[in-house]
PDB file of N, CA and C in Angstrom:
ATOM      1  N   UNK A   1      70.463 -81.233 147.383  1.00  0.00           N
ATOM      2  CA  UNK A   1      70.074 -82.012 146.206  1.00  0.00           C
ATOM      3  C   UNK A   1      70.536 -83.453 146.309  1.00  0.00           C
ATOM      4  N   UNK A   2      71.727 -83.315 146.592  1.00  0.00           N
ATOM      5  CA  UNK A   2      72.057 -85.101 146.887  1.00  0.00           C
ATOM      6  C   UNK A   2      71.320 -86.316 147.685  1.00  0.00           C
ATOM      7  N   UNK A   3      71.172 -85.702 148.568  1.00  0.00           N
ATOM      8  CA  UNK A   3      70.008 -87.140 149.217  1.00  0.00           C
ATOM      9  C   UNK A   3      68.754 -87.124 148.605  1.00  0.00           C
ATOM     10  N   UNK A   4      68.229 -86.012 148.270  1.00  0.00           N
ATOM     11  CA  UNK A   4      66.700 -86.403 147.313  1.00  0.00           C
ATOM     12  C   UNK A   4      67.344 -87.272 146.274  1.00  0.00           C
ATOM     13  N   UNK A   5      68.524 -87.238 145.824  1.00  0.00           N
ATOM     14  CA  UNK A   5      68.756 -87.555 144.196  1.00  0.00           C
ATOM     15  C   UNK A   5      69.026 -89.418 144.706  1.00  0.00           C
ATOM     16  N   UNK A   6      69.969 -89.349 145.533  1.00  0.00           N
ATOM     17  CA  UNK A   6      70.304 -90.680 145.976  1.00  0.00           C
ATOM     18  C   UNK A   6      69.408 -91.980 146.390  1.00  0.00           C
ATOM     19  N   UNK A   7      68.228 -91.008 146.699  1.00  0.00           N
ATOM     20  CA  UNK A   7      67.388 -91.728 147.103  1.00  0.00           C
ATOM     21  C   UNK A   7      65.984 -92.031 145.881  1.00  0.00           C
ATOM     22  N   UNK A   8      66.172 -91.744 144.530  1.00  0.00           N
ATOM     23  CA  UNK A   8      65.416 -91.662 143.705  1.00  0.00           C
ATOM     24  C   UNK A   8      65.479 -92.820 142.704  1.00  0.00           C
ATOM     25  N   UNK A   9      64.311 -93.185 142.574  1.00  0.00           N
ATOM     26  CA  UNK A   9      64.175 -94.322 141.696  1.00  0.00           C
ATOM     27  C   UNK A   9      64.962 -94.139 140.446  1.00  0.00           C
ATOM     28  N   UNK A  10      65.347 -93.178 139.544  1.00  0.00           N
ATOM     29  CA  UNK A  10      65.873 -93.203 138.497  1.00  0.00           C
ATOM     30  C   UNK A  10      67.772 -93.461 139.278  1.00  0.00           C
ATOM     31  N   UNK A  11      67.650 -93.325 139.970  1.00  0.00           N
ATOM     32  CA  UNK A  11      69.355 -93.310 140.872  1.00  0.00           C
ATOM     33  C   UNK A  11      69.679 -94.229 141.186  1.00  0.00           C
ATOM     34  N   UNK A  12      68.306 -95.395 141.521  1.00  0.00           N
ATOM     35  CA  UNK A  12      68.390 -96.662 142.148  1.00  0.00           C
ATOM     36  C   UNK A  12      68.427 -97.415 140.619  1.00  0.00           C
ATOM     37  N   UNK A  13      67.596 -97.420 139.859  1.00  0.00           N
ATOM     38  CA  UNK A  13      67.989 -98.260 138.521  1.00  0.00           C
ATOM     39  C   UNK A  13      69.079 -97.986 137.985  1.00  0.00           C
ATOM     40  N   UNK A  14      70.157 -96.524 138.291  1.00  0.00           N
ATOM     41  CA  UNK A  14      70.849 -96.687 136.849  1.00  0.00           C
ATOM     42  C   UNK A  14      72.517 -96.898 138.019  1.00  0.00           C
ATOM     43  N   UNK A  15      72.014 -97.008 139.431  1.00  0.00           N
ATOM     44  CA  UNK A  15      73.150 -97.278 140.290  1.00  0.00           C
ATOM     45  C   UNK A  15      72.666 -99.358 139.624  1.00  0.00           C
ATOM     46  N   UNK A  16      72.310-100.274 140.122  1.00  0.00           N
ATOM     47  CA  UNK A  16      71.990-101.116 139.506  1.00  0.00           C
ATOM     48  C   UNK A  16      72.498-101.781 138.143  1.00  0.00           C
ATOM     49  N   UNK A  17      72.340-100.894 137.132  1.00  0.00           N
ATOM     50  CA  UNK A  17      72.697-100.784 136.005  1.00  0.00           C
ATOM     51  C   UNK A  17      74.267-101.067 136.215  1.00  0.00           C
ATOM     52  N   UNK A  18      74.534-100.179 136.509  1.00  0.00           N
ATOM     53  CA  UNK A  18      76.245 -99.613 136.311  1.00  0.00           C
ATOM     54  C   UNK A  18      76.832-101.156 137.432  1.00  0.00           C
ATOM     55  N   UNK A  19      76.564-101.346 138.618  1.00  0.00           N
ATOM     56  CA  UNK A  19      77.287-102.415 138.668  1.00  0.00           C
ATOM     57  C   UNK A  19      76.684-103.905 138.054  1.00  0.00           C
ATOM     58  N   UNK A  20      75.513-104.032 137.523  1.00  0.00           N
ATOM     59  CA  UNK A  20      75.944-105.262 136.577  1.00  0.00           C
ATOM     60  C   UNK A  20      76.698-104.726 135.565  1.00  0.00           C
ATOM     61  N   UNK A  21      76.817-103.724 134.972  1.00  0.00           N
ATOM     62  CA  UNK A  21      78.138-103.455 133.612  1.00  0.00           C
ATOM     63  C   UNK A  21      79.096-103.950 133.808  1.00  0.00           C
ATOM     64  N   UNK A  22      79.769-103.156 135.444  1.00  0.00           N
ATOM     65  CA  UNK A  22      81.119-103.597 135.985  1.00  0.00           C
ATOM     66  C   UNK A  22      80.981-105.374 136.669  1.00  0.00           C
ATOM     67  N   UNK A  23      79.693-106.194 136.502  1.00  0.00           N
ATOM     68  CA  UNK A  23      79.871-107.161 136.845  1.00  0.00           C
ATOM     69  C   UNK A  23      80.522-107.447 138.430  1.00  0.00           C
ATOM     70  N   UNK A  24      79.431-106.517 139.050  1.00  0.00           N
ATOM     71  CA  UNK A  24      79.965-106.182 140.547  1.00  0.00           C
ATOM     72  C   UNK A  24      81.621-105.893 141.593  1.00  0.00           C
ATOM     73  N   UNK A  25      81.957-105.980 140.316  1.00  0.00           N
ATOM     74  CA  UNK A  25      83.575-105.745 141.006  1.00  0.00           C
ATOM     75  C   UNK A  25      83.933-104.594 140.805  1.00  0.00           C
ATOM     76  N   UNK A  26      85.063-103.813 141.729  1.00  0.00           N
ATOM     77  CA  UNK A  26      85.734-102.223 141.823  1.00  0.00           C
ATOM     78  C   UNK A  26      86.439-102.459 140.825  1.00  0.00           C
ATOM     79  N   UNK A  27      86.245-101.663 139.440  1.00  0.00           N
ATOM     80  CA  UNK A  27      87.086-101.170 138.967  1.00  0.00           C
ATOM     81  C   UNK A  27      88.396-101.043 139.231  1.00  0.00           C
ATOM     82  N   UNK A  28      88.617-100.014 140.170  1.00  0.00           N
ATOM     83  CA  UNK A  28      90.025 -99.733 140.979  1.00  0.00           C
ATOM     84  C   UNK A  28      90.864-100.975 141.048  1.00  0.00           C
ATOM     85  N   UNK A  29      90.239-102.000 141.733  1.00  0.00           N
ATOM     86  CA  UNK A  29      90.998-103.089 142.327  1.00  0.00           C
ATOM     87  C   UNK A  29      91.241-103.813 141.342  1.00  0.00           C
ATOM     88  N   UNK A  30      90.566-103.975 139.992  1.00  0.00           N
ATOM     89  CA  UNK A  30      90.470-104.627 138.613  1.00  0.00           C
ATOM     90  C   UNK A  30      91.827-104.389 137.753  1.00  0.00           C
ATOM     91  N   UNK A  31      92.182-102.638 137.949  1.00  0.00           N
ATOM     92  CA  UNK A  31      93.612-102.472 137.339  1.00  0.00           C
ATOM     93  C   UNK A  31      94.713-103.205 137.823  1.00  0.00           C
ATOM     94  N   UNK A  32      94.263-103.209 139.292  1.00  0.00           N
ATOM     95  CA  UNK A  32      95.688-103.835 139.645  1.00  0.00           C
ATOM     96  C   UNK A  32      95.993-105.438 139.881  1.00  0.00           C
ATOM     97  N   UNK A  33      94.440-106.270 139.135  1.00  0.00           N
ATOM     98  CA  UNK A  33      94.812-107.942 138.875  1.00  0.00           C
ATOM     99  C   UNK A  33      93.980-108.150 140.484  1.00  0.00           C
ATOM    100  N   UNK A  34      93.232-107.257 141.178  1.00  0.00           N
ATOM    101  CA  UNK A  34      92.174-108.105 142.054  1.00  0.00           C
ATOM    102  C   UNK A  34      91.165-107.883 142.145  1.00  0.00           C
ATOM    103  N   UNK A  35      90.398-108.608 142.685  1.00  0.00           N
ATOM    104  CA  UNK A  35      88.641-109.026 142.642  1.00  0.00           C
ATOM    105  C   UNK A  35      88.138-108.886 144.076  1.00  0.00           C
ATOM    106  N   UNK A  36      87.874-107.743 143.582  1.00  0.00           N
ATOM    107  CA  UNK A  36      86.699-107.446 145.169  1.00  0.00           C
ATOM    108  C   UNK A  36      85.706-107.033 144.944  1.00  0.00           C
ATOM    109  N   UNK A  37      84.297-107.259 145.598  1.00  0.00           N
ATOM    110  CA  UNK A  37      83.149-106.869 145.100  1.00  0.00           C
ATOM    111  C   UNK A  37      82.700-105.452 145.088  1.00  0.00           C
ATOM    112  N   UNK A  38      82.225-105.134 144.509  1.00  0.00           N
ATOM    113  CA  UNK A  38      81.924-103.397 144.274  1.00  0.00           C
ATOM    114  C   UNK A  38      80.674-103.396 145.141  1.00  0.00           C
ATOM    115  N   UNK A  39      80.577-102.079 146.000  1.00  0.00           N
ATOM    116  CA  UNK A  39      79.311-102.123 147.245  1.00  0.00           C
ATOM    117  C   UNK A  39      78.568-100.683 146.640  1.00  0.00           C
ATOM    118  N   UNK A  40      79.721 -99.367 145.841  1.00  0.00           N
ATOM    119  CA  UNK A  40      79.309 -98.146 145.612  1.00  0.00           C
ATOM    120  C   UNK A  40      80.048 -97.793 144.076  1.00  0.00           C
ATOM    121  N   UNK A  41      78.601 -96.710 143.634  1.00  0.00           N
ATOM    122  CA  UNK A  41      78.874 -96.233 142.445  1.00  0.00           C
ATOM    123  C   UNK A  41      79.108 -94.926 142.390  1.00  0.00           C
ATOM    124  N   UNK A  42      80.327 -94.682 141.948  1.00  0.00           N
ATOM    125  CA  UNK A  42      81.000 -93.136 142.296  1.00  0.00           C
ATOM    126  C   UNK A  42      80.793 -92.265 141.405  1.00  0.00           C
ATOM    127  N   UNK A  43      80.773 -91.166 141.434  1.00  0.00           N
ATOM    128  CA  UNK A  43      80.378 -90.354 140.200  1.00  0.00           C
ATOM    129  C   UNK A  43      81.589 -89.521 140.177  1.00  0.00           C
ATOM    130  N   UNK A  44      82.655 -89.949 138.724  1.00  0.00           N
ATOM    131  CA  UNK A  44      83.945 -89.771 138.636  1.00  0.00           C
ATOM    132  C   UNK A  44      83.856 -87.747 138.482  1.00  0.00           C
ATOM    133  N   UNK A  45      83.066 -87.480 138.309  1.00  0.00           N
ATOM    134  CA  UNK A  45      82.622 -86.097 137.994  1.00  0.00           C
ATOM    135  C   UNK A  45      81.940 -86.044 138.892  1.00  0.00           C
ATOM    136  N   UNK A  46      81.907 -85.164 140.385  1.00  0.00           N
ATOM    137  CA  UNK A  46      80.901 -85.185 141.615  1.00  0.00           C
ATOM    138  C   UNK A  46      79.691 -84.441 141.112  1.00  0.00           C
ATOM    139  N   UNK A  47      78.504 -84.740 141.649  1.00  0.00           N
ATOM    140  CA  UNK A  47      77.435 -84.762 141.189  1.00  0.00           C
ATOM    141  C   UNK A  47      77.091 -83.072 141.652  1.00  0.00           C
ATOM    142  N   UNK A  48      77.442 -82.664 142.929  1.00  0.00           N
ATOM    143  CA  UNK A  48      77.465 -81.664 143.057  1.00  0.00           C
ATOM    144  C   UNK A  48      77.717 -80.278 141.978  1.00  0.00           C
ATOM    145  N   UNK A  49      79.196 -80.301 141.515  1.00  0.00           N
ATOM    146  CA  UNK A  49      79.706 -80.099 140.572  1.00  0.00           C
ATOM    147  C   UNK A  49      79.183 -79.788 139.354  1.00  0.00           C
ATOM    148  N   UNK A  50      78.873 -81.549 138.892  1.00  0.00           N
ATOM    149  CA  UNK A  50      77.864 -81.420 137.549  1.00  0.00           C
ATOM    150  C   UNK A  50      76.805 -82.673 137.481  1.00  0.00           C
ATOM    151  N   UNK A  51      75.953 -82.045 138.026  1.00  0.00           N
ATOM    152  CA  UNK A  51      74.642 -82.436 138.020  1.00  0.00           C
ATOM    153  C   UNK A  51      73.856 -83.300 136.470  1.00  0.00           C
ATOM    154  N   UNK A  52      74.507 -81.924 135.921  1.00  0.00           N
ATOM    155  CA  UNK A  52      74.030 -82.883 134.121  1.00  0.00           C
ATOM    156  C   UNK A  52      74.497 -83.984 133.733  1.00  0.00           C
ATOM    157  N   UNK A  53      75.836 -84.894 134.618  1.00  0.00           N
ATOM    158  CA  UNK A  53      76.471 -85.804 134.543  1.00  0.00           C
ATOM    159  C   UNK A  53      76.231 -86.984 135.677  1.00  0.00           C
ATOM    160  N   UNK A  54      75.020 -86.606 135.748  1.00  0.00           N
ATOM    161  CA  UNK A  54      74.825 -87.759 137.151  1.00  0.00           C
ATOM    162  C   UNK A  54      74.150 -89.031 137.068  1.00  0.00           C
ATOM    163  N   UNK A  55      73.648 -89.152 135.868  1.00  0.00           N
ATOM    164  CA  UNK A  55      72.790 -90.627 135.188  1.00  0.00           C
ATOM    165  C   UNK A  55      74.013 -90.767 133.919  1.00  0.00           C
ATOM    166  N   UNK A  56      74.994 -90.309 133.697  1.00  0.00           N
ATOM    167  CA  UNK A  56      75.723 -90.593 132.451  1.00  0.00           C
ATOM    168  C   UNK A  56      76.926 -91.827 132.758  1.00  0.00           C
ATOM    169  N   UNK A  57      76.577 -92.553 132.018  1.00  0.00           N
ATOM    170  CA  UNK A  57      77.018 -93.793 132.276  1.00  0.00           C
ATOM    171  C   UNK A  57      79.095 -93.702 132.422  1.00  0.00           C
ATOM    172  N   UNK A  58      79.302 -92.914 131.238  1.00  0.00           N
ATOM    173  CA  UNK A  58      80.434 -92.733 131.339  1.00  0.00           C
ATOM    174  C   UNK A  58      81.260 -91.967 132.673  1.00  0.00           C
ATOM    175  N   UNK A  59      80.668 -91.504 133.058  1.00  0.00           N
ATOM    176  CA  UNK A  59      81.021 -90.656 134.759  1.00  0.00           C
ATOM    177  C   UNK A  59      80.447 -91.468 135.816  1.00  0.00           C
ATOM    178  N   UNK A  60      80.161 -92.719 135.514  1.00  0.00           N
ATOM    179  CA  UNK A  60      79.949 -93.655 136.778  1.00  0.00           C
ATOM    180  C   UNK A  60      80.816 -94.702 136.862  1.00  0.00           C
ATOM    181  N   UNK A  61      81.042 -95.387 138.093  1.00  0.00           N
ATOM    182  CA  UNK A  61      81.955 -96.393 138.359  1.00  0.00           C
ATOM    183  C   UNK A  61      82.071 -97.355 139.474  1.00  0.00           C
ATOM    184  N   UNK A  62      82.073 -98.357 139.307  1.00  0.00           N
ATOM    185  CA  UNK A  62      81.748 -99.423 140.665  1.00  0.00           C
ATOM    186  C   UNK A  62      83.250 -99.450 141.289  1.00  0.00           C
ATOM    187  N   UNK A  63      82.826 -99.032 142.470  1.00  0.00           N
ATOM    188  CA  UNK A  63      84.069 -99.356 143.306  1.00  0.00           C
ATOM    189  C   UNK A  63      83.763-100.056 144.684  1.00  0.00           C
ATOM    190  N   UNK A  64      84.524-100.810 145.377  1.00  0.00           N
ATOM    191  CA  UNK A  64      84.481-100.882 146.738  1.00  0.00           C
ATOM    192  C   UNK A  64      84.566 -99.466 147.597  1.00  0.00           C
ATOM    193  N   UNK A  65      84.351-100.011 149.046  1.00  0.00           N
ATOM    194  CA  UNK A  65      84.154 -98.745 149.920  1.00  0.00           C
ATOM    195  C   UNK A  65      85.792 -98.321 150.126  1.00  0.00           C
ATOM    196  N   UNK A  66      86.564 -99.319 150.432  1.00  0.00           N
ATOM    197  CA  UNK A  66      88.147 -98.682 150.397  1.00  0.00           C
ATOM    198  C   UNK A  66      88.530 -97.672 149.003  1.00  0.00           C
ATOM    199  N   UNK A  67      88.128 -98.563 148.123  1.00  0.00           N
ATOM    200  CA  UNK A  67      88.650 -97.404 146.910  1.00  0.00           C
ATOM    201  C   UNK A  67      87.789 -96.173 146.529  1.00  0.00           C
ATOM    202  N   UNK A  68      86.920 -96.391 146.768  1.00  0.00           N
ATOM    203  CA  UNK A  68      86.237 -95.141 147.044  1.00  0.00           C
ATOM    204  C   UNK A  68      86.723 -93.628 147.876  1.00  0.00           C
ATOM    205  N   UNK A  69      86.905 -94.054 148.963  1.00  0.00           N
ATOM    206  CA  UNK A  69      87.341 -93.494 149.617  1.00  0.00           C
ATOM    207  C   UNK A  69      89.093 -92.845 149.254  1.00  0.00           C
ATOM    208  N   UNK A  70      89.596 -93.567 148.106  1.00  0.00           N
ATOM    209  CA  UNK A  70      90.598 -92.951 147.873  1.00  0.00           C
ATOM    210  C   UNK A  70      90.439 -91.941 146.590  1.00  0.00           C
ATOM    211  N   UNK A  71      89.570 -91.658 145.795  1.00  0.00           N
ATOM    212  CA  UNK A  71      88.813 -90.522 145.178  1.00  0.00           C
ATOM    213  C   UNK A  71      89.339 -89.353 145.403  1.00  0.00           C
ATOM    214  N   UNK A  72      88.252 -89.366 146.882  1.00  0.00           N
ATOM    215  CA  UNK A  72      88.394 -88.102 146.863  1.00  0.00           C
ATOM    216  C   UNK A  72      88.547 -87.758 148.778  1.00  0.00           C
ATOM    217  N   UNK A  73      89.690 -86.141 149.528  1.00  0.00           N
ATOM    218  CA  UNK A  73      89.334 -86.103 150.335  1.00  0.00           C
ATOM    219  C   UNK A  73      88.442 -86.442 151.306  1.00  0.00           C
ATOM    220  N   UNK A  74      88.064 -87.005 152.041  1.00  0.00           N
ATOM    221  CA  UNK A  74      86.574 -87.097 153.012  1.00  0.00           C
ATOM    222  C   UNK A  74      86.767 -85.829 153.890  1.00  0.00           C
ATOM    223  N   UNK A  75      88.103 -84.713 154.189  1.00  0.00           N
ATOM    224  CA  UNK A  75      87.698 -83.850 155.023  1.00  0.00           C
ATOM    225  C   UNK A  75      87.574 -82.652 154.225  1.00  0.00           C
ATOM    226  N   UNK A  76      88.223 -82.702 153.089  1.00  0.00           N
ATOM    227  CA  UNK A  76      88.531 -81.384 152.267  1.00  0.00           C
ATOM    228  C   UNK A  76      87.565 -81.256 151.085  1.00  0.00           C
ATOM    229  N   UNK A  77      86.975 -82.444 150.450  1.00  0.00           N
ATOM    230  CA  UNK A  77      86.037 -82.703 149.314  1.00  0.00           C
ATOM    231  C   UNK A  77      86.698 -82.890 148.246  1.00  0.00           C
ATOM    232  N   UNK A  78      88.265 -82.534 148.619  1.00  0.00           N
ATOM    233  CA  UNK A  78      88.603 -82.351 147.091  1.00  0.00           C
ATOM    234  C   UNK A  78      89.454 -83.369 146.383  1.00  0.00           C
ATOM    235  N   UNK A  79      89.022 -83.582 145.228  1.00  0.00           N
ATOM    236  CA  UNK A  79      89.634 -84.483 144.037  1.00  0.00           C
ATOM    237  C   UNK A  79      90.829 -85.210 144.025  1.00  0.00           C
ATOM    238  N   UNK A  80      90.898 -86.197 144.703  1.00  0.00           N
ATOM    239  CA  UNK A  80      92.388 -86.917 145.020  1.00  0.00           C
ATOM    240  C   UNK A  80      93.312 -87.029 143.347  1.00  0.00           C
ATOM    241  N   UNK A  81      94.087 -87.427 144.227  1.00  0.00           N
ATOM    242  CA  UNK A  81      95.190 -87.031 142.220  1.00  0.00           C
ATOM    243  C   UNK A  81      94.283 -88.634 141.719  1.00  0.00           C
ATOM    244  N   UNK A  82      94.432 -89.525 142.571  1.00  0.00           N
ATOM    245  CA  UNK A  82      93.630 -90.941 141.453  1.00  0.00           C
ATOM    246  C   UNK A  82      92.146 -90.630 141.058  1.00  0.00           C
ATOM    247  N   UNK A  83      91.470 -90.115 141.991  1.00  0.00           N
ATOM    248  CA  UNK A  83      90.043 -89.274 141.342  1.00  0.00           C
ATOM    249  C   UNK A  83      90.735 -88.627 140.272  1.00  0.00           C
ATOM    250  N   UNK A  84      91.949 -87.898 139.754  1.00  0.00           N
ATOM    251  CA  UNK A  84      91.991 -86.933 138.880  1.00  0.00           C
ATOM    252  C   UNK A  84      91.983 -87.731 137.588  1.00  0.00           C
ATOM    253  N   UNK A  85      92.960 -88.922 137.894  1.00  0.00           N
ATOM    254  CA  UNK A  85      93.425 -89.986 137.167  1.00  0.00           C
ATOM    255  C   UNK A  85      92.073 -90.617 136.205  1.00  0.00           C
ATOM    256  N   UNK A  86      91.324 -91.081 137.166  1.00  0.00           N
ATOM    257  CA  UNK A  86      89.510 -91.470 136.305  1.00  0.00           C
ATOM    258  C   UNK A  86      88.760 -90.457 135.789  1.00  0.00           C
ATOM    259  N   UNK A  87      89.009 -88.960 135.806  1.00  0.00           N
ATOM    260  CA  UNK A  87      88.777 -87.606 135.707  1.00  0.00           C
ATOM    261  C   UNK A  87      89.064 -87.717 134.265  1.00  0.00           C
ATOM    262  N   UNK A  88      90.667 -87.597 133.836  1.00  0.00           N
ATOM    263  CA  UNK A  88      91.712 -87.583 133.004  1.00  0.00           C
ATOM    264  C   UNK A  88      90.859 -89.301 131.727  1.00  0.00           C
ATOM    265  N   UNK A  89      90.835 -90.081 132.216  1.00  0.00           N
ATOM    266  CA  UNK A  89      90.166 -91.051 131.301  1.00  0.00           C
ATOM    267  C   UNK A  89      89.038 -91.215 130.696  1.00  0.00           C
ATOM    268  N   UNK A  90      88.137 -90.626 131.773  1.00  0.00           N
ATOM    269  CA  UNK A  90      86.672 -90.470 130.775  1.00  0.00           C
ATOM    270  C   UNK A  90      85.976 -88.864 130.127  1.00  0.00           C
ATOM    271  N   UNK A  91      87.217 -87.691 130.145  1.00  0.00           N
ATOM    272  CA  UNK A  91      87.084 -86.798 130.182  1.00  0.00           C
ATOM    273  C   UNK A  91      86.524 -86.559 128.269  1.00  0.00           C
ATOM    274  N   UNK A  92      87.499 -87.676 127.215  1.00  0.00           N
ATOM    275  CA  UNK A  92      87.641 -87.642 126.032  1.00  0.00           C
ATOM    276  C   UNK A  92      86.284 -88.457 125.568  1.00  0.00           C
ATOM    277  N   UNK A  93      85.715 -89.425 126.633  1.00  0.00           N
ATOM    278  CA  UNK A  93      84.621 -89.956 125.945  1.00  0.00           C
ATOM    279  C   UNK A  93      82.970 -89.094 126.312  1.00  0.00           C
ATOM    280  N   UNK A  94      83.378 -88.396 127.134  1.00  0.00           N
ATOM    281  CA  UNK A  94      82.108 -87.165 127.698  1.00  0.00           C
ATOM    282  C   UNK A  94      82.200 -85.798 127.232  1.00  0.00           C
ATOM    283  N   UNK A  95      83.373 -85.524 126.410  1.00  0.00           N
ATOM    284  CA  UNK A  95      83.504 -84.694 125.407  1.00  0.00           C
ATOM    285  C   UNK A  95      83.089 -85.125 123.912  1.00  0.00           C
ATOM    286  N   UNK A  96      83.655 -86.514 123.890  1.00  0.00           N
ATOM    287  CA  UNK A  96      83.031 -86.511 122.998  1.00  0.00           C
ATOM    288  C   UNK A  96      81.330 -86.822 122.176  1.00  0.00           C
ATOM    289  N   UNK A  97      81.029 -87.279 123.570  1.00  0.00           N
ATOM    290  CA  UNK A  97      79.341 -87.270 123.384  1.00  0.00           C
ATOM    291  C   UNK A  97      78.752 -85.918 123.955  1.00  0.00           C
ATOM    292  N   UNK A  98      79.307 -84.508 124.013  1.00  0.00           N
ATOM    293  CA  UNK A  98      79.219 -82.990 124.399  1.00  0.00           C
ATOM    294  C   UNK A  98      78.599 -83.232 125.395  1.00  0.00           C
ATOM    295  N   UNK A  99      79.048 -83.867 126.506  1.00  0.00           N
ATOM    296  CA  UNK A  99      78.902 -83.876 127.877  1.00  0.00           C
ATOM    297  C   UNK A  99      79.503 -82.285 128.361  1.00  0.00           C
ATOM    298  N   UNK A 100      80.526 -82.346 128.378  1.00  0.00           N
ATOM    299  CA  UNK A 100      81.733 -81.468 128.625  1.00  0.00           C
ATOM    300  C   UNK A 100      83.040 -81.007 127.202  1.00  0.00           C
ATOM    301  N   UNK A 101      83.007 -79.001 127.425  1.00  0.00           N
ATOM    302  CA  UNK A 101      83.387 -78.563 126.383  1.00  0.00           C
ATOM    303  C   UNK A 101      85.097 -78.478 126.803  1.00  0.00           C
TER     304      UNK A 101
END
């Protein structure tokens, strides 16, 4: 499902979308007072996972390719504690629009 999805016009406008929001810069690098340009939009909830959360604005996020990569495993897949961390922050605003119970 992921590369059909990645590669889909509704994926390409609302990837688009999300970094003019973030005004092309990583998030990540933003907490800590620097400015680097954002190249990828991560889906703080993997799309795999939950699919129903994959155009939802609140489970997306501009990051650079370094911070990206600190997310999540690249050999294991799984949820780095700072992925848990952006997990843990938008968990209350995707509950509260009954994203997630």
């Amino acid at each position: 499902m992921s590369q059909s999805f990645y590669k889909s016009r509704k994926w390409k406008r609302k990837r688009s979308a999300i970094l003019r929001r973030d005004e092309y810069m990583c998030q990540e690098s933003k907490r800590y007072g620097k400015t680097e340009p954002a190249t990828t939009v991560h889906h703080i909830f993997p799309l795999e996972d939950y699919p129903e959360l994959a155009l939802v604005d609140e489970n997306l996020l501009s990051l650079c390719d370094k911070r990206h990569n600190t997310m999540h495993d690249r050999t294991t897949g799984e949820i780095t504690e700072l992925g848990k961390y952006w997990q843990d922050k938008v968990s209350p605003l995707l509950r509260e629009k009954g994203f997630l119970v």
